[in-house]
N, C-alpha and C. Protein backbone atom coordinates (compact mmCIF):
# COMPACT_ATOMS: atom_id res chain seq x y z
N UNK A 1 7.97 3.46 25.52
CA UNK A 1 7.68 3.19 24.13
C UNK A 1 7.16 1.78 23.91
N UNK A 2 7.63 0.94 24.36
CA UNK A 2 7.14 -0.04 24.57
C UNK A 2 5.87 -0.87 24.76
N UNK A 3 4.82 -0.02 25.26
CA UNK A 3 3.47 -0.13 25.65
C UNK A 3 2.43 0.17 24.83
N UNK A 4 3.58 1.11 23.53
CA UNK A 4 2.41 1.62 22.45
C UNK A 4 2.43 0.19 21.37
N UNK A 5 1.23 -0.45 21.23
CA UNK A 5 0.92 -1.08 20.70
C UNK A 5 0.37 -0.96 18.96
N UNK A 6 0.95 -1.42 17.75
CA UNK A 6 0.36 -1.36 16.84
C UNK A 6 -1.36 -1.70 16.29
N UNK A 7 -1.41 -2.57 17.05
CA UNK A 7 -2.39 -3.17 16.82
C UNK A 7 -3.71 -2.06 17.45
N UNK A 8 -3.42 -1.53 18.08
CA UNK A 8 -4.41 -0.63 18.83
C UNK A 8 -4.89 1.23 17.94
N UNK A 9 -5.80 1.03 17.56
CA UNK A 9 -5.74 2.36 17.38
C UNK A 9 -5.79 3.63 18.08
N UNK A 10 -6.73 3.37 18.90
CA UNK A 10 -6.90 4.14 19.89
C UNK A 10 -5.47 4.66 20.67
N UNK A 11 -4.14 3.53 20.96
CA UNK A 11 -3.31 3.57 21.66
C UNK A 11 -2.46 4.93 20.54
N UNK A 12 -2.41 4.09 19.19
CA UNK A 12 -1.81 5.13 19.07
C UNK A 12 -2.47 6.53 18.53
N UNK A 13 -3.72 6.70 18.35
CA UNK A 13 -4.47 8.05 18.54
C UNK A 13 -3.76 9.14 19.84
N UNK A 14 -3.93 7.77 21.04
CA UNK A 14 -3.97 9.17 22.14
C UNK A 14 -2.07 9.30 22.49
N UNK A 15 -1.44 8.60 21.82
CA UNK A 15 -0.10 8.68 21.87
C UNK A 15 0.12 9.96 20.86
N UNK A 16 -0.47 10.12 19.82
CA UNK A 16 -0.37 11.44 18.69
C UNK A 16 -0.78 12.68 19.22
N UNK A 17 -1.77 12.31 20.04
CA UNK A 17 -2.75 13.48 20.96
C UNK A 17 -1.46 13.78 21.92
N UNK A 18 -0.89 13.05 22.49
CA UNK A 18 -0.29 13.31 23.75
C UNK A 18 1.08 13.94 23.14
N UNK A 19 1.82 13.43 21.67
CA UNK A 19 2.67 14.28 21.45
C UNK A 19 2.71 15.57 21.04
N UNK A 20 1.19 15.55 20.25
CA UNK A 20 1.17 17.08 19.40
C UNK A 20 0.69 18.35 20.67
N UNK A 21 -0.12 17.55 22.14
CA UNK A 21 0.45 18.41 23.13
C UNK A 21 1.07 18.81 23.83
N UNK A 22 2.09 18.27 23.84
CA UNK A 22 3.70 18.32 24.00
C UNK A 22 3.99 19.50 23.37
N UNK A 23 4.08 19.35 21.96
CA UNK A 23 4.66 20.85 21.33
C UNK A 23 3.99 21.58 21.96
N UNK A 24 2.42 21.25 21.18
CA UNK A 24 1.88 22.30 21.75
C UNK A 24 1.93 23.55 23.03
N UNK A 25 2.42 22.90 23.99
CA UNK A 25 2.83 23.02 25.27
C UNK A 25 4.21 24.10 25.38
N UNK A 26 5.43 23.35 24.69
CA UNK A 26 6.70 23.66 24.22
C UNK A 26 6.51 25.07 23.36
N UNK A 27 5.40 25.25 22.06
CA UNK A 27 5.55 26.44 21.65
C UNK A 27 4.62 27.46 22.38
N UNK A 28 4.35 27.09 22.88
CA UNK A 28 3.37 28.08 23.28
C UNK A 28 4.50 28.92 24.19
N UNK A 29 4.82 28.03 25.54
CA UNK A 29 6.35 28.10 26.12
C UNK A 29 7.31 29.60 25.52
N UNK A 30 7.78 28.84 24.33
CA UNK A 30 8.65 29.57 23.51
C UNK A 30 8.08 31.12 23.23
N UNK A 31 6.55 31.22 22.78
CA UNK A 31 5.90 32.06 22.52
C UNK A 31 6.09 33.31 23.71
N UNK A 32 5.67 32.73 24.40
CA UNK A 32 5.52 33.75 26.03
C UNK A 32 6.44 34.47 26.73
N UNK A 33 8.11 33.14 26.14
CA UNK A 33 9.08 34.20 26.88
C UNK A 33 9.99 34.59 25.53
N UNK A 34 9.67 34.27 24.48
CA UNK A 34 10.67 34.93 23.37
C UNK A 34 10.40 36.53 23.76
N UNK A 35 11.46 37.68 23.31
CA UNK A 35 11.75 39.10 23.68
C UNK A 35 11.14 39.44 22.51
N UNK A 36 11.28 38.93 21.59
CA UNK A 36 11.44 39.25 19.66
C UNK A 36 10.14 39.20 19.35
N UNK A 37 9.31 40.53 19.36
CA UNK A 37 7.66 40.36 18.81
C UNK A 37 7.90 39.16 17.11
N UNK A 38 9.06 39.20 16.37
CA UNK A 38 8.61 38.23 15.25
C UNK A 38 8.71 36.84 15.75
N UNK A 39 9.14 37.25 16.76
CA UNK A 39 9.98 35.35 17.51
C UNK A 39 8.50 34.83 17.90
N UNK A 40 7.86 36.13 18.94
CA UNK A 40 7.01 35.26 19.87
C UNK A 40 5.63 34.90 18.28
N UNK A 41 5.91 35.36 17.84
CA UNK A 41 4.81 35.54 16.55
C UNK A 41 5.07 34.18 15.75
N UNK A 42 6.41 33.87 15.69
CA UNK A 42 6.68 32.53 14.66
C UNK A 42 6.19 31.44 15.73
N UNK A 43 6.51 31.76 17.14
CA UNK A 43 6.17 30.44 18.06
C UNK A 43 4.71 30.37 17.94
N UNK A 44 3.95 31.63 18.14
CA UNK A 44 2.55 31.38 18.10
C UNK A 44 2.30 30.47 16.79
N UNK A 45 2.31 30.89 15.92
CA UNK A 45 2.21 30.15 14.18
C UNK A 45 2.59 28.52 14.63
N UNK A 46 3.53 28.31 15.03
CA UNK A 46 3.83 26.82 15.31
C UNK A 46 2.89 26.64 16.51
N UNK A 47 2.29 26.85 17.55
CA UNK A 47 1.62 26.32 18.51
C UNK A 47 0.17 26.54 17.86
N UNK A 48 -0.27 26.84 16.94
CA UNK A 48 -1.27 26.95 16.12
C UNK A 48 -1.68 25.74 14.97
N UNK A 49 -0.53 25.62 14.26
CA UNK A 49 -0.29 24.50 14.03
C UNK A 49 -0.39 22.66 14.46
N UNK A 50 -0.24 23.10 15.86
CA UNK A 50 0.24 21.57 16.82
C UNK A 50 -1.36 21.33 17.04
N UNK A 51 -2.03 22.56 17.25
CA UNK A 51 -3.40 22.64 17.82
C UNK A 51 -4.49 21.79 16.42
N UNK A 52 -4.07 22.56 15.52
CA UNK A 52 -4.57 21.06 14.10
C UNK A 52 -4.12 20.41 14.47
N UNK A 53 -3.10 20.19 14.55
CA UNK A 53 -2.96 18.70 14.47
C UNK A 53 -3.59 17.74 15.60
N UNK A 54 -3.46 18.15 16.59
CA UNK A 54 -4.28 17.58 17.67
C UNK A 54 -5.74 17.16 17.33
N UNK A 55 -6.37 18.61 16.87
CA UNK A 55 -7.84 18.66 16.27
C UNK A 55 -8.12 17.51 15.19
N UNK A 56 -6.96 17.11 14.43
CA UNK A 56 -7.54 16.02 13.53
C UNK A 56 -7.20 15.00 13.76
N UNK A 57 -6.58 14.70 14.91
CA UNK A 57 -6.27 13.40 15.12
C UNK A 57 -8.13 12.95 16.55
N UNK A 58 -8.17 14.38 17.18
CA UNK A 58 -9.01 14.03 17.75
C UNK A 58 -10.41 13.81 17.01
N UNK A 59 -10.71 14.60 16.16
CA UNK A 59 -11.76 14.29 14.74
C UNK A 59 -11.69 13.08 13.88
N UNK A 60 -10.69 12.35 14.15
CA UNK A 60 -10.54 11.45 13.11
C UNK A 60 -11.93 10.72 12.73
N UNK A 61 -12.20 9.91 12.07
CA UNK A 61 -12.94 9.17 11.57
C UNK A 61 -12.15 7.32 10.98
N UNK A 62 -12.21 6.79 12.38
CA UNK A 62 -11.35 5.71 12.28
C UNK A 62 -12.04 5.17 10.91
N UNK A 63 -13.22 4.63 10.82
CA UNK A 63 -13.65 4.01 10.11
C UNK A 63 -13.28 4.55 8.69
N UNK A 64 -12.85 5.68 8.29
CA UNK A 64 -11.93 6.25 6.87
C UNK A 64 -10.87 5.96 6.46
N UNK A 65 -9.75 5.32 7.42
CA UNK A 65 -8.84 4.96 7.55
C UNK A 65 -8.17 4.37 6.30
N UNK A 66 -9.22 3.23 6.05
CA UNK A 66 -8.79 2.45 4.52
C UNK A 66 -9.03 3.26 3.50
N UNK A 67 -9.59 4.23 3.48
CA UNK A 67 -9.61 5.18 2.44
C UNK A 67 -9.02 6.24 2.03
N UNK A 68 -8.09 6.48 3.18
CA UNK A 68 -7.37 7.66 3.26
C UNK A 68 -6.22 7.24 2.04
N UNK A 69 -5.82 8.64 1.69
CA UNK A 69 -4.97 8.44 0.58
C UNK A 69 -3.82 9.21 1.08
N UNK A 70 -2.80 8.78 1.64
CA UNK A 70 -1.71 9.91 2.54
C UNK A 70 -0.71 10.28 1.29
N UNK A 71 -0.49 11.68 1.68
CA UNK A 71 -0.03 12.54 0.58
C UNK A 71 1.58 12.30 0.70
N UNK A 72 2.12 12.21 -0.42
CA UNK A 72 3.73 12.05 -0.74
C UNK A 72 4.26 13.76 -0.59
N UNK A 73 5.27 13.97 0.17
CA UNK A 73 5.69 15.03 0.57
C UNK A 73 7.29 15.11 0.44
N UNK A 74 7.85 15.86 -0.27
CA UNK A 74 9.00 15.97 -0.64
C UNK A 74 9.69 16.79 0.71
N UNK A 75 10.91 15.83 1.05
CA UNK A 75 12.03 16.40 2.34
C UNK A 75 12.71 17.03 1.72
N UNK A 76 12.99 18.12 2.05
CA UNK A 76 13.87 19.64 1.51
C UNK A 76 15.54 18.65 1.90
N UNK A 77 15.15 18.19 3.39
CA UNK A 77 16.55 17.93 3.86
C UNK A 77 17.09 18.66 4.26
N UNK A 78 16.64 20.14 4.62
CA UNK A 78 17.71 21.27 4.92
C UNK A 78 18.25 20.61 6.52
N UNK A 79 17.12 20.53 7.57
CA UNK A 79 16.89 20.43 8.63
C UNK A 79 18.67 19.08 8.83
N UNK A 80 18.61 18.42 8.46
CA UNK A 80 19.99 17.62 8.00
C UNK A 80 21.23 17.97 8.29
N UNK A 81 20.80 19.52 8.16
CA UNK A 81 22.51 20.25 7.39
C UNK A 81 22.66 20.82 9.19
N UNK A 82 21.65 20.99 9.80
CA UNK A 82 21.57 21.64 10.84
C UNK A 82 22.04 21.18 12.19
N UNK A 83 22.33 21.80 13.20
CA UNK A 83 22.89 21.05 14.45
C UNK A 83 21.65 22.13 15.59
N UNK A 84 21.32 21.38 16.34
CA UNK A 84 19.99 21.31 17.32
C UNK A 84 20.53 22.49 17.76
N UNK A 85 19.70 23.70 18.28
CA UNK A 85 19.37 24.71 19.02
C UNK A 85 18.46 24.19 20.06
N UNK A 86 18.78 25.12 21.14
CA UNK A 86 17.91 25.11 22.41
C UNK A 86 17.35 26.47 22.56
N UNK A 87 16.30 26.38 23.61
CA UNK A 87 15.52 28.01 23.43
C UNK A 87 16.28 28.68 24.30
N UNK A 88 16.75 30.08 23.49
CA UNK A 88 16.46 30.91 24.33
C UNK A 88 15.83 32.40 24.83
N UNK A 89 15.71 33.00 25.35
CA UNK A 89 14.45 34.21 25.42
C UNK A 89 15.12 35.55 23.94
N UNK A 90 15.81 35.51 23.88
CA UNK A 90 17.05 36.47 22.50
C UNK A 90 17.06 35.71 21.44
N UNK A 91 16.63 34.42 20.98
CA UNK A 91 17.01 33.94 19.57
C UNK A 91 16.82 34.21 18.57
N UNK A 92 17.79 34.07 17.45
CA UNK A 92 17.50 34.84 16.68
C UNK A 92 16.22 34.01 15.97
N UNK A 93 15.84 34.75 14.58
CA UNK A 93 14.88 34.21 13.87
C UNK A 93 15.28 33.03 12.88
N UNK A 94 16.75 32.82 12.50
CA UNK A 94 17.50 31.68 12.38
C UNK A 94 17.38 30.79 13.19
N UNK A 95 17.75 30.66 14.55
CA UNK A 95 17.54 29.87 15.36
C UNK A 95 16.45 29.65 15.76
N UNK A 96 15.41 30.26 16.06
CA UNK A 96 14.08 29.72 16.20
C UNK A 96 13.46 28.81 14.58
N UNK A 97 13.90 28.98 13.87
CA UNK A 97 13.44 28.35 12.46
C UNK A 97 14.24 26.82 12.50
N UNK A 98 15.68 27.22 13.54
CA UNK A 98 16.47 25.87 12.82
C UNK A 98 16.01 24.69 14.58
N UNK A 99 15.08 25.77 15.75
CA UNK A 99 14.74 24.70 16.59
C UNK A 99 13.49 23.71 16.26
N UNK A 100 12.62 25.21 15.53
CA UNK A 100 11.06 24.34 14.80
C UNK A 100 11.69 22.98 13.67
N UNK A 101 12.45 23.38 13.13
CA UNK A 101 12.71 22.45 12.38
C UNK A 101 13.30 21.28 12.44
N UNK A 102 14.14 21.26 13.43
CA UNK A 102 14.90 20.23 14.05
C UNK A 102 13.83 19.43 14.87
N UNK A 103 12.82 20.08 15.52
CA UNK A 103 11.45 19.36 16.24
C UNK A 103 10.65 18.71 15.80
N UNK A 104 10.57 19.05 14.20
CA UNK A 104 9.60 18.59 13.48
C UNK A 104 10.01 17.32 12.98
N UNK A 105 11.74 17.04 12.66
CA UNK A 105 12.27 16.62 11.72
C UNK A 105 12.08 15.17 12.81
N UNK A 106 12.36 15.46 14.58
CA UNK A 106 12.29 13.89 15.15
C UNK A 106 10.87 13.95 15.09
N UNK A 107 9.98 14.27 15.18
CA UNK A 107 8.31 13.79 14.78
C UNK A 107 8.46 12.99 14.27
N UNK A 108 8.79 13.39 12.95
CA UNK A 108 8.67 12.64 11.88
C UNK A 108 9.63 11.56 11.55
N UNK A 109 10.66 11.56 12.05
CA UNK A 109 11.19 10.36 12.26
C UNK A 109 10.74 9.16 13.64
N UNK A 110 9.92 10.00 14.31
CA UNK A 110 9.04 8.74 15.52
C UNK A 110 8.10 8.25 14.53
N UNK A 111 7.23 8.58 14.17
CA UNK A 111 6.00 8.19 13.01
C UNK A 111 6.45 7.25 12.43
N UNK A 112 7.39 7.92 11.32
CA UNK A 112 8.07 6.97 10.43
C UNK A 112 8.63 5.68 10.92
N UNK A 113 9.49 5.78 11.72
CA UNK A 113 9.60 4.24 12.49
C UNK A 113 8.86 3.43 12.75
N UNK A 114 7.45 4.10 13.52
CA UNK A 114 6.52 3.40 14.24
C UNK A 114 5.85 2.71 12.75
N UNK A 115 5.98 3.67 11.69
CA UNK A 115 4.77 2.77 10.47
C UNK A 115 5.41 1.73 9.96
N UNK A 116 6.88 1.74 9.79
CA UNK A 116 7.72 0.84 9.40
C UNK A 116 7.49 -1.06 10.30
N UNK A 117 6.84 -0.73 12.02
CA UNK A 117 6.89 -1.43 12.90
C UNK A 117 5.64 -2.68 13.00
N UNK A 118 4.67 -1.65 12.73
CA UNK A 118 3.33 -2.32 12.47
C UNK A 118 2.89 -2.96 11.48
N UNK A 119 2.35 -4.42 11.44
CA UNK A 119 1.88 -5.24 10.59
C UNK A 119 0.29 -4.97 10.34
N UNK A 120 -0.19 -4.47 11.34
CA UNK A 120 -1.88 -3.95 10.71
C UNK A 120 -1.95 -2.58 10.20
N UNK A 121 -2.51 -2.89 8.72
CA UNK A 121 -2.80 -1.89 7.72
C UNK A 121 -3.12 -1.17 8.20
N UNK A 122 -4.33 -0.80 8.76
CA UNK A 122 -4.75 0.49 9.50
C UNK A 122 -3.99 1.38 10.40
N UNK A 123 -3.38 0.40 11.40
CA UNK A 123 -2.24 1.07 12.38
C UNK A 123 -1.43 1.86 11.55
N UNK A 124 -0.89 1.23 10.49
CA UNK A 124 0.79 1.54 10.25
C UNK A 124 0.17 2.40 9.01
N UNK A 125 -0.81 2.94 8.60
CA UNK A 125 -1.51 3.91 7.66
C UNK A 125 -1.42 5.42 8.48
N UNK A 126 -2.33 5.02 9.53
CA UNK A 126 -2.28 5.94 10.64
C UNK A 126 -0.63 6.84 11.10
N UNK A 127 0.21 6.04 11.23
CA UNK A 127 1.38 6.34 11.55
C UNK A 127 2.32 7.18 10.21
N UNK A 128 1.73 6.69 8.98
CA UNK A 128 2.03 7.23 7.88
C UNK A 128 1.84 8.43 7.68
N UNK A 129 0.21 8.35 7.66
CA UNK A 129 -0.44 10.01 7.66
C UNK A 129 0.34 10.91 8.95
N UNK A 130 0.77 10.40 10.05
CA UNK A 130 1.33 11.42 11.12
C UNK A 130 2.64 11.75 10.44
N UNK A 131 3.09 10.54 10.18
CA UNK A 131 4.88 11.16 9.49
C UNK A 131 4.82 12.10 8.37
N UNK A 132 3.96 12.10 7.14
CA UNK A 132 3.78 13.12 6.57
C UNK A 132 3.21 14.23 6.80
N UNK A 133 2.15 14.31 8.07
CA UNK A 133 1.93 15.29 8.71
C UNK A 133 3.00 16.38 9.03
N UNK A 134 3.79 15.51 9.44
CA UNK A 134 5.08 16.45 10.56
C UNK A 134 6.13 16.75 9.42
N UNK A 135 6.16 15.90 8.32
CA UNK A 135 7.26 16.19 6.82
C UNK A 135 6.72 17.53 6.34
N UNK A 136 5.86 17.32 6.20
CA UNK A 136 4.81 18.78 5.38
C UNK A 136 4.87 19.95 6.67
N UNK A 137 4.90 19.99 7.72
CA UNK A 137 5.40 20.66 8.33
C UNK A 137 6.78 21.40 8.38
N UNK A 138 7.23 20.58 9.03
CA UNK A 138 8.61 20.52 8.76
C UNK A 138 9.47 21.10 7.16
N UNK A 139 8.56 20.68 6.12
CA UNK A 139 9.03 21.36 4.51
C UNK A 139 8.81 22.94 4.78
N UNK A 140 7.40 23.18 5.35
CA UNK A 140 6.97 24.68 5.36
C UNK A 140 7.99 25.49 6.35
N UNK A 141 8.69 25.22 7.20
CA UNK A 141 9.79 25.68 8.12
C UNK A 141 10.91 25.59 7.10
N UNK A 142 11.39 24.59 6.37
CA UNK A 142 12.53 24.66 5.35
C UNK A 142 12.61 25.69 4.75
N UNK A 143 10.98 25.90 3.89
CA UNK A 143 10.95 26.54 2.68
C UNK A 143 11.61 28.12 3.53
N UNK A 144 10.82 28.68 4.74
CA UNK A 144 11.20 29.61 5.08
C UNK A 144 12.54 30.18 5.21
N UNK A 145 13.40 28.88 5.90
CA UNK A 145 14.63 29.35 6.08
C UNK A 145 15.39 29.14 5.18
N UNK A 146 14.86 28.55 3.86
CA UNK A 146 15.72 28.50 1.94
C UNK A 146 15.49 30.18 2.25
N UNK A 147 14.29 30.58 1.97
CA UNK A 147 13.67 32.12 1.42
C UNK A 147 14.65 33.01 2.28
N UNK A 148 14.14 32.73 3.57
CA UNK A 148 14.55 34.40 4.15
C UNK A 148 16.15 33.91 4.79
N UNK A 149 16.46 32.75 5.16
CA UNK A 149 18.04 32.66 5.37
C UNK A 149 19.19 32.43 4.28
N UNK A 150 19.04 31.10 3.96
CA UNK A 150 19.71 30.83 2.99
C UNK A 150 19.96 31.56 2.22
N UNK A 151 18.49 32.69 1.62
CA UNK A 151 18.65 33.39 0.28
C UNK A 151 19.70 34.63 0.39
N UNK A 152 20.21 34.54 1.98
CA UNK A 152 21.04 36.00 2.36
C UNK A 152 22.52 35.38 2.01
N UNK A 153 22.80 34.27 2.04
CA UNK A 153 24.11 33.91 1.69
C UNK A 153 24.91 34.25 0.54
């Protein structure tokens, strides 16, 4: 962690690139050996996902940077209430919702740190737009498991 530099954009471009293929990697993973045609179907949806995100970090347009207007995204907080799942090939559709979410939730707490860290505007903009990236993510996994879990309680 140490090596990623604020000041660099590029550094942290291909540090965003290198995490969102990580998931990427991870759901796809999940996808292939989940048993549960809705399981391997929610992993696909999330490794679909990671793949934008990759795509716009690799599209970016540094020079927009100062213009970007990063969107305010409301934290459900559910992900909070939750204690980490690990994969496994039987999970349920609860647990695959509460691992996406728990994944999303440290994203977005790496981002968020990192924008907090950086003194150049551009850098720590950049790092902004990723943390709300992964919040707005992360909300759309909430909302699901308010709807189809929660709402069974």
């Amino acid at each position: 962690m140490s090596s990623i530099s604020c000041g660099s954009m590029d550094d942290v471009i291909r540090l965003a690139i290198t995490k969102e293929e990580k998931a990427m990697e991870f759901y796809q993973k999940c996808a292939q050996k989940a048993k549960t045609p809705g399981i391997r179907k929610f992993f696909q949806e999330m490794y679909e996902e990671e793949v934008r995100h990759r795509d716009l970090l690799q599209n970016l347009n540094l020079a927009d940077m100062g213009d970007i207007e990063v969107e305010k995204v409301q934290d459900l907080r559910i992900s909070e209430y939750l204690v980490d799942v690990s994969f496994s090939e039987d999970l349920t559709y609860q647990e695959a919702l509460t691992l996406a979410m728990k994944k999303e939730e440290k994203a977005h707490a790496f981002y968020a740190a990192w924008k907090d860290k950086c003194m150049n505007e551009k850098t720590g903009k950049l790092f902004e737009m990723l943390a709300a990236e992964e919040l707005k993510h992360k909300k759309q996994i909430e909302i699901m498991y308010d709807e189809d879990i929660l709402a069974w309680d």
